[in-house]
C-alpha atoms as a PDB file:
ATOM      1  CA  UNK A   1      17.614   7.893  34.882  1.00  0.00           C
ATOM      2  CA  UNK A   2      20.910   7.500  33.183  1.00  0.00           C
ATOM      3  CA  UNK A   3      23.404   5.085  34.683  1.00  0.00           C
ATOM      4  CA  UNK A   4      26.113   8.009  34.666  1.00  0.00           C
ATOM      5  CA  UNK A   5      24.067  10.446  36.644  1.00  0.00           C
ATOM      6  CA  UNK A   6      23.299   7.863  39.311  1.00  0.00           C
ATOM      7  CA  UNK A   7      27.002   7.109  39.720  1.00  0.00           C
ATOM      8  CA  UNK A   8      27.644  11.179  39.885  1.00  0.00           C
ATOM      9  CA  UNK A   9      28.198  12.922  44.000  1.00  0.00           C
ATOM     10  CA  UNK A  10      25.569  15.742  44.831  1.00  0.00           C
ATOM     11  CA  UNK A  11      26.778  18.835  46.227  1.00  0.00           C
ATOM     12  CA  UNK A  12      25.782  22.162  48.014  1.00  0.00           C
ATOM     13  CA  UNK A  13      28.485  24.138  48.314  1.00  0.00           C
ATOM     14  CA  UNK A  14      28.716  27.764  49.918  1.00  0.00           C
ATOM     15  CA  UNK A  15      31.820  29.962  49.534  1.00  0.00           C
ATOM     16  CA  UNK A  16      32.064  32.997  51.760  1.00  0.00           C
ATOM     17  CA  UNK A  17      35.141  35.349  51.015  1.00  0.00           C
ATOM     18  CA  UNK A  18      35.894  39.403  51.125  1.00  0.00           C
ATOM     19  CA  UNK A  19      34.851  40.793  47.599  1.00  0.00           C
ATOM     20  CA  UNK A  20      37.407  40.856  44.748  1.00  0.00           C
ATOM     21  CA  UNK A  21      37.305  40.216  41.010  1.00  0.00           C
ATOM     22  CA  UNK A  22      37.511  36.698  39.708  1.00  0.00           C
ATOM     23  CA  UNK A  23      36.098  34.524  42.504  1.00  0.00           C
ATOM     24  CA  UNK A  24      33.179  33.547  40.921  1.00  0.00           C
ATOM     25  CA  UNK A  25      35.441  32.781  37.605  1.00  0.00           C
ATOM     26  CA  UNK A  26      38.239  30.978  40.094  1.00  0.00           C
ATOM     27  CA  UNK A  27      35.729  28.911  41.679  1.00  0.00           C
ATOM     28  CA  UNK A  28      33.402  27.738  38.567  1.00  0.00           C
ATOM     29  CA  UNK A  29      36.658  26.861  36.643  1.00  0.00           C
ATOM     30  CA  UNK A  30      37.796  25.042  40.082  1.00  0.00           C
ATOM     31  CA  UNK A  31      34.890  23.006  39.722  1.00  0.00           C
ATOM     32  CA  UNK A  32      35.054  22.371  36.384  1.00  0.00           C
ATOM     33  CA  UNK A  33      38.661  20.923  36.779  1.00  0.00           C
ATOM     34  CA  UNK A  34      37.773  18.594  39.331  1.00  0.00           C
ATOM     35  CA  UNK A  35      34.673  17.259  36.745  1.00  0.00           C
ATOM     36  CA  UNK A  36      31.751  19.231  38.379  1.00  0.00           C
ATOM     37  CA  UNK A  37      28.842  20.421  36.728  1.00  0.00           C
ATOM     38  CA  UNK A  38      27.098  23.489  38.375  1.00  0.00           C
ATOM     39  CA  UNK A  39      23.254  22.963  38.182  1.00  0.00           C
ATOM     40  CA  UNK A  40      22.478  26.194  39.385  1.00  0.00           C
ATOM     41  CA  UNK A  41      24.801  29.044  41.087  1.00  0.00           C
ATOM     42  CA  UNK A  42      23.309  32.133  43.422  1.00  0.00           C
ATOM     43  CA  UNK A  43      25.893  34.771  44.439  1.00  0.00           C
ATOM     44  CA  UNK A  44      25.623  37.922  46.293  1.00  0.00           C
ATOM     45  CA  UNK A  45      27.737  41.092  47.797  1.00  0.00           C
ATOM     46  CA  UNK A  46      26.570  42.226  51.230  1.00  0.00           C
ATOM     47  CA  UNK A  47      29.079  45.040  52.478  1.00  0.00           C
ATOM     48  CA  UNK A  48      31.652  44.300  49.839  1.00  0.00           C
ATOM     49  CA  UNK A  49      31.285  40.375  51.411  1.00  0.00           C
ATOM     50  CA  UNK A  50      30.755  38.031  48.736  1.00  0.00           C
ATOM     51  CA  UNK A  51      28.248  34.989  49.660  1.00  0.00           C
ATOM     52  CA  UNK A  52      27.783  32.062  47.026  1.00  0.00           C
ATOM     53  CA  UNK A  53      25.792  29.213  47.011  1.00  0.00           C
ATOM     54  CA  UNK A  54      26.223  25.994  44.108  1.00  0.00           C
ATOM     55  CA  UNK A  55      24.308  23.008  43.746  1.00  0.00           C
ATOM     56  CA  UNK A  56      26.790  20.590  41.259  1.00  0.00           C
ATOM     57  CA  UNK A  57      27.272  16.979  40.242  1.00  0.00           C
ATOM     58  CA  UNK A  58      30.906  15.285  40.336  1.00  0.00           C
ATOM     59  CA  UNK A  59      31.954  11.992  39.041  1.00  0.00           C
ATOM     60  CA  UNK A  60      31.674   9.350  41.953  1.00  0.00           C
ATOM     61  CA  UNK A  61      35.534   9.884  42.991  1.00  0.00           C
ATOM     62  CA  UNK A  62      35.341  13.148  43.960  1.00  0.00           C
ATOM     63  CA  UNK A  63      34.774  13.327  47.697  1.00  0.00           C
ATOM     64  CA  UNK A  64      33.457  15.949  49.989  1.00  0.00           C
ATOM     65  CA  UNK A  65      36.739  16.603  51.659  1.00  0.00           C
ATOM     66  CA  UNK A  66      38.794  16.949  48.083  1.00  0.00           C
ATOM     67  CA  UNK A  67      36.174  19.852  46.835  1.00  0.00           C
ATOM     68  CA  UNK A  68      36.257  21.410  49.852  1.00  0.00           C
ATOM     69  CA  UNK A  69      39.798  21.640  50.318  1.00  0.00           C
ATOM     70  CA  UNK A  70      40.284  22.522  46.263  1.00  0.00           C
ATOM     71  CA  UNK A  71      38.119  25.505  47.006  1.00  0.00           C
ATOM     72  CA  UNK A  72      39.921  26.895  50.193  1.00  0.00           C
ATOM     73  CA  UNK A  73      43.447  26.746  48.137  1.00  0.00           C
ATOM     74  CA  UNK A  74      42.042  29.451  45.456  1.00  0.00           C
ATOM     75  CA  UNK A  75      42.243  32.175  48.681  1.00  0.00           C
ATOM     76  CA  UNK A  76      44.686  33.372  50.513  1.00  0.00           C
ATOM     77  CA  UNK A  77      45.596  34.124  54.292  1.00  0.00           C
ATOM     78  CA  UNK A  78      43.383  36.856  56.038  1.00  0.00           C
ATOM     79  CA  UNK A  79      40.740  38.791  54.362  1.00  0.00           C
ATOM     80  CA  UNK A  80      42.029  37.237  51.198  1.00  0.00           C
ATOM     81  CA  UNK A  81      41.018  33.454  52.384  1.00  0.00           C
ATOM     82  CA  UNK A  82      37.631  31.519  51.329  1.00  0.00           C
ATOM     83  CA  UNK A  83      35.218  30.295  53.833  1.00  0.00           C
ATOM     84  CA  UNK A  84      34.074  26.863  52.020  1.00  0.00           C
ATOM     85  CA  UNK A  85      31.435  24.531  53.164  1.00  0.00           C
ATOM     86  CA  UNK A  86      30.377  21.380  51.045  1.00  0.00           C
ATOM     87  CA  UNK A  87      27.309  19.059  52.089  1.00  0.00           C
ATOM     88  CA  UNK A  88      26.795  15.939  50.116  1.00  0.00           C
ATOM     89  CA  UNK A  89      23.205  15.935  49.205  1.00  0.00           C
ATOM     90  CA  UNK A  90      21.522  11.587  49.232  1.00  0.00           C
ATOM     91  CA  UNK A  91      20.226  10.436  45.464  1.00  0.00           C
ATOM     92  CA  UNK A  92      19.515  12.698  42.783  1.00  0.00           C
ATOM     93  CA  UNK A  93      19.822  16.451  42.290  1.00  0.00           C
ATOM     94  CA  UNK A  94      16.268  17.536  43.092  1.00  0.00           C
ATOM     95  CA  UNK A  95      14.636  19.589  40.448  1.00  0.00           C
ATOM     96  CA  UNK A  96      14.104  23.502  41.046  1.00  0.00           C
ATOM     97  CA  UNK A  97      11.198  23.784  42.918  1.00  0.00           C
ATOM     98  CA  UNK A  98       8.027  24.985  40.807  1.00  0.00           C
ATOM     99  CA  UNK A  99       5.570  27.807  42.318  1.00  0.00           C
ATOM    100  CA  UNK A 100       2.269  28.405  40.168  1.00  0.00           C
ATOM    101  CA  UNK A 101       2.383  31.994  38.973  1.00  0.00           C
ATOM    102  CA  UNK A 102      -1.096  32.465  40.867  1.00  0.00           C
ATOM    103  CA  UNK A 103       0.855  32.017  44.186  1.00  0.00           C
ATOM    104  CA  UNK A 104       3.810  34.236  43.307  1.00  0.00           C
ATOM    105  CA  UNK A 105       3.803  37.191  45.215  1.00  0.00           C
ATOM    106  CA  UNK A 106       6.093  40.388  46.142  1.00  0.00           C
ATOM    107  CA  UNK A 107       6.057  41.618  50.118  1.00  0.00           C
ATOM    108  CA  UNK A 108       7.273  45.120  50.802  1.00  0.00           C
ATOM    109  CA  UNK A 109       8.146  46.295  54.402  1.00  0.00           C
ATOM    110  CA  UNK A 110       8.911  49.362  55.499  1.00  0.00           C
ATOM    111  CA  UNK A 111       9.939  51.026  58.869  1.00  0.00           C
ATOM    112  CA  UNK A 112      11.718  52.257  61.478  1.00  0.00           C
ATOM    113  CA  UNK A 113      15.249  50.460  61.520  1.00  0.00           C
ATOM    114  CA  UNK A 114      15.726  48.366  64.558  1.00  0.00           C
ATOM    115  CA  UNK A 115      16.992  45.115  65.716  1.00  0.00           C
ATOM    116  CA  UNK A 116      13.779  42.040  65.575  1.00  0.00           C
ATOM    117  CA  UNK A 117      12.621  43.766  61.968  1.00  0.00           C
ATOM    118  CA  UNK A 118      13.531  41.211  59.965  1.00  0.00           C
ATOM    119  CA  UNK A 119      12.809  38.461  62.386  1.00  0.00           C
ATOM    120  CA  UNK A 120       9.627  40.287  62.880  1.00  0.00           C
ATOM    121  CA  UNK A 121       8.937  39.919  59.125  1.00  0.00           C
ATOM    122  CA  UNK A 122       9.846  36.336  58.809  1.00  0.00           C
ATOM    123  CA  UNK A 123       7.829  35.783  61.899  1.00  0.00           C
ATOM    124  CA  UNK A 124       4.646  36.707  60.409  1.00  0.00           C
ATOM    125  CA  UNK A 125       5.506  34.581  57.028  1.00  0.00           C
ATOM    126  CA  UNK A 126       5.497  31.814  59.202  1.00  0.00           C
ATOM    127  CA  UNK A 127       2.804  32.302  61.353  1.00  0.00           C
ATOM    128  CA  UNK A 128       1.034  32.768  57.936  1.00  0.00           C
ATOM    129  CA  UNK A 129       2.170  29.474  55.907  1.00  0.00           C
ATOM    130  CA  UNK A 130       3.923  31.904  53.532  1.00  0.00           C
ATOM    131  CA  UNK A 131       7.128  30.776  52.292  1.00  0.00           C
ATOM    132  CA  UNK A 132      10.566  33.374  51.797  1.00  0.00           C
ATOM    133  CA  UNK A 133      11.607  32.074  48.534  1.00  0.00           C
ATOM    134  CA  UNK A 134      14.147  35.567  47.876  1.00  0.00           C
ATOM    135  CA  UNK A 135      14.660  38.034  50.022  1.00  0.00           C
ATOM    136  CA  UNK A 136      16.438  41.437  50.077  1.00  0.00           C
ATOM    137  CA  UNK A 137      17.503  44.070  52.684  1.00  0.00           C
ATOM    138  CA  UNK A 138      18.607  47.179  52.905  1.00  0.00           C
ATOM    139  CA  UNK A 139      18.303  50.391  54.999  1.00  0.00           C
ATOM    140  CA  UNK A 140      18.604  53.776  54.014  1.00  0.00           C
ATOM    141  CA  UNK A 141      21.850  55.759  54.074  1.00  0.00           C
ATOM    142  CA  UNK A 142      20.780  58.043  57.328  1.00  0.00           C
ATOM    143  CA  UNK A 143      20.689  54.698  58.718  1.00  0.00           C
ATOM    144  CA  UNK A 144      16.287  55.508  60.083  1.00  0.00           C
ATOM    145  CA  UNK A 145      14.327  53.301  58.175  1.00  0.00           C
ATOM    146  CA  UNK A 146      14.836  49.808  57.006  1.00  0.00           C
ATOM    147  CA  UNK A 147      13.244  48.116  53.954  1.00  0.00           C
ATOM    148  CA  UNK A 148      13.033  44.293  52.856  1.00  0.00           C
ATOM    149  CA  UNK A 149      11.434  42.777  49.424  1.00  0.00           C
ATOM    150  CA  UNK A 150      10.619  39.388  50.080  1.00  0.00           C
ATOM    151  CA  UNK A 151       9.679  37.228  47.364  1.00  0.00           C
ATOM    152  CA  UNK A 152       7.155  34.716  48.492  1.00  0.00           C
ATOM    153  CA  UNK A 153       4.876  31.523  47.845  1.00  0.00           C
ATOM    154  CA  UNK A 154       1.190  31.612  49.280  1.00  0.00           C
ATOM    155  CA  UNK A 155       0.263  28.379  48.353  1.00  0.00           C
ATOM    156  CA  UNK A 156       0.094  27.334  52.166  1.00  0.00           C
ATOM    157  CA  UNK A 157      -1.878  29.943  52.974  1.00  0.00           C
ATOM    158  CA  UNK A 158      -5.230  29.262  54.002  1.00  0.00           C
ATOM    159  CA  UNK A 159      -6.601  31.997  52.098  1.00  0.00           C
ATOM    160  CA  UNK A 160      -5.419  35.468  51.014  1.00  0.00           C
ATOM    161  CA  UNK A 161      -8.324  37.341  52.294  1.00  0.00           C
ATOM    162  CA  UNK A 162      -7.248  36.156  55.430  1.00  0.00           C
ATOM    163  CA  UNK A 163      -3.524  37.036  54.964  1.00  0.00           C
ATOM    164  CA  UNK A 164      -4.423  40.143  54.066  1.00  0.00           C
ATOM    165  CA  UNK A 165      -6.201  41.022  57.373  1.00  0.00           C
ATOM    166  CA  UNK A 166      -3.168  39.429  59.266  1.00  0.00           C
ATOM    167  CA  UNK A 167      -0.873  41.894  57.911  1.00  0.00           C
ATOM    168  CA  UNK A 168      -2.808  44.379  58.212  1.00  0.00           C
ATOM    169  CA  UNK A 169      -3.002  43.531  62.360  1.00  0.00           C
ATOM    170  CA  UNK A 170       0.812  43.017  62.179  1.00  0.00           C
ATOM    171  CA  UNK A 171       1.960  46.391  60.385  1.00  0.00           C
ATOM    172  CA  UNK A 172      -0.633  48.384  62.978  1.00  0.00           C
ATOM    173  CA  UNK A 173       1.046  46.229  65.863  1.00  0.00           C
ATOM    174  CA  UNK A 174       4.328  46.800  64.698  1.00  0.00           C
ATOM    175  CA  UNK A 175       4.353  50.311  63.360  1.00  0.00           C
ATOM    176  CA  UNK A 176       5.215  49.249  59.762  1.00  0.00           C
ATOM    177  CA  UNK A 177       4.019  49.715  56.183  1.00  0.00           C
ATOM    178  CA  UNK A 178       3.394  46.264  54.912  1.00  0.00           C
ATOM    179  CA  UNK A 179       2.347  45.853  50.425  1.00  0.00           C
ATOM    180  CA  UNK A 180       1.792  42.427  49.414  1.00  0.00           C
ATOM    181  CA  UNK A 181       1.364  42.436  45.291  1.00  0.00           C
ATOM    182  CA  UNK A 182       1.383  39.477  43.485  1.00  0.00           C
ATOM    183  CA  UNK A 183       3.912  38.866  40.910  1.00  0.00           C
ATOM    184  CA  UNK A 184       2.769  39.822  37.930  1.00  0.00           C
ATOM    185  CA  UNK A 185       2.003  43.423  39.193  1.00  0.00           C
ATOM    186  CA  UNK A 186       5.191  43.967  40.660  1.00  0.00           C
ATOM    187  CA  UNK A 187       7.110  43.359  37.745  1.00  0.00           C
ATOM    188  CA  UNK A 188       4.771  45.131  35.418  1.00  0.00           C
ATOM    189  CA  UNK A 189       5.199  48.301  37.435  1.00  0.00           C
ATOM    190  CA  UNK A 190       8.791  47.768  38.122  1.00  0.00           C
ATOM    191  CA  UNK A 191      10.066  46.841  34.548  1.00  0.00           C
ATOM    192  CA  UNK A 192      12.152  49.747  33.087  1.00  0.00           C
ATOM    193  CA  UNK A 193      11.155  50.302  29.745  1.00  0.00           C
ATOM    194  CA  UNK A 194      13.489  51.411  27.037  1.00  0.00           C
ATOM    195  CA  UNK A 195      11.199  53.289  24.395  1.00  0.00           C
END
């Protein structure tokens, strides 16, 4: 490892604001100023609310306390202001986590809407050794049924025939309709093709 990228900070930092154009441009070029490079950036809207999430590296004189406080200027007062958070992470950006392809796999659940479902959900990942790496919500516009895509990691699992006959326990017990596919399926019967 280079001398330079041992002397560099390590930060996660999450940015929570009302939806507008430009934040994601006003905060990347914020970082940028202050000598930060982004290793890798997730951003979503929920309900018009804008959540983002950036792992970066900054020369060893930027502090916590100076990007955090960068950050909050670029909002206003109200619904306008930025909710900023920075955590200083020990050593060395760690490396994106690598998943085999054989333990990629795509969880559908489907159901009545009602409050527990996605703890429900999560629950049985647990119980199960299978780990949330993505996950998506959403529930229909009559507001009756409720449907997450999880994307998840079954290395940790004991063994998918057993899974299998877990879930298929849980969805009975819970009233829901559970599909776990593995990767490769999903996106090969998901793609959009373009002919």
């Amino acid at each position: 490892m280079a001398a330079a990228e041992e002397s560099r900070r390590q930060f996660v930092i999450s940015v929570m604001a009302w939806d507008r154009v430009g934040i994601v441009s006003q905060v990347s070029e914020a970082v940028a100023s202050m000598g930060g490079d982004i290793a890798d950036l997730r951003q979503q809207v929920l309900r018009n609310y804008l959540t983002m999430i950036i792992y970066a590296s900054f020369p060893a004189g930027v502090d916590r306390q100076t990007v955090e406080e960068r950050l909050q200027l670029l909002g206003g007062e109200g619904r306008d202001a930025l909710a900023v958070q920075v955590r200083e992470i020990g050593g060395v950006l760690p490396e994106q986590s690598r998943v085999g392809q054989e333990d990629l796999y795509v969880l559908t659940a489907q159901g009545p809407n009602r409050i527990g479902f996605v703890a429900a959900v999560s629950g049985f990942c647990a119980e199960n050794r299978i780990n949330i790496l993505d996950l998506y919500t959403t529930e229909s516009p009559e507001g009756g049924s409720y449907t997450m895509i999880l994307l998840v990691d079954t290395s940790g699992c004991p063994s998918m025939e057993e899974v299998r006959r877990n879930m298929k326990a849980f969805a009975e017990q819970k009233g829901l309709s559970l599909v776990l596919q593995h990767y490769d399926i999903f996106r090969a019967t998901n793609e959009i093709r373009i002919f």
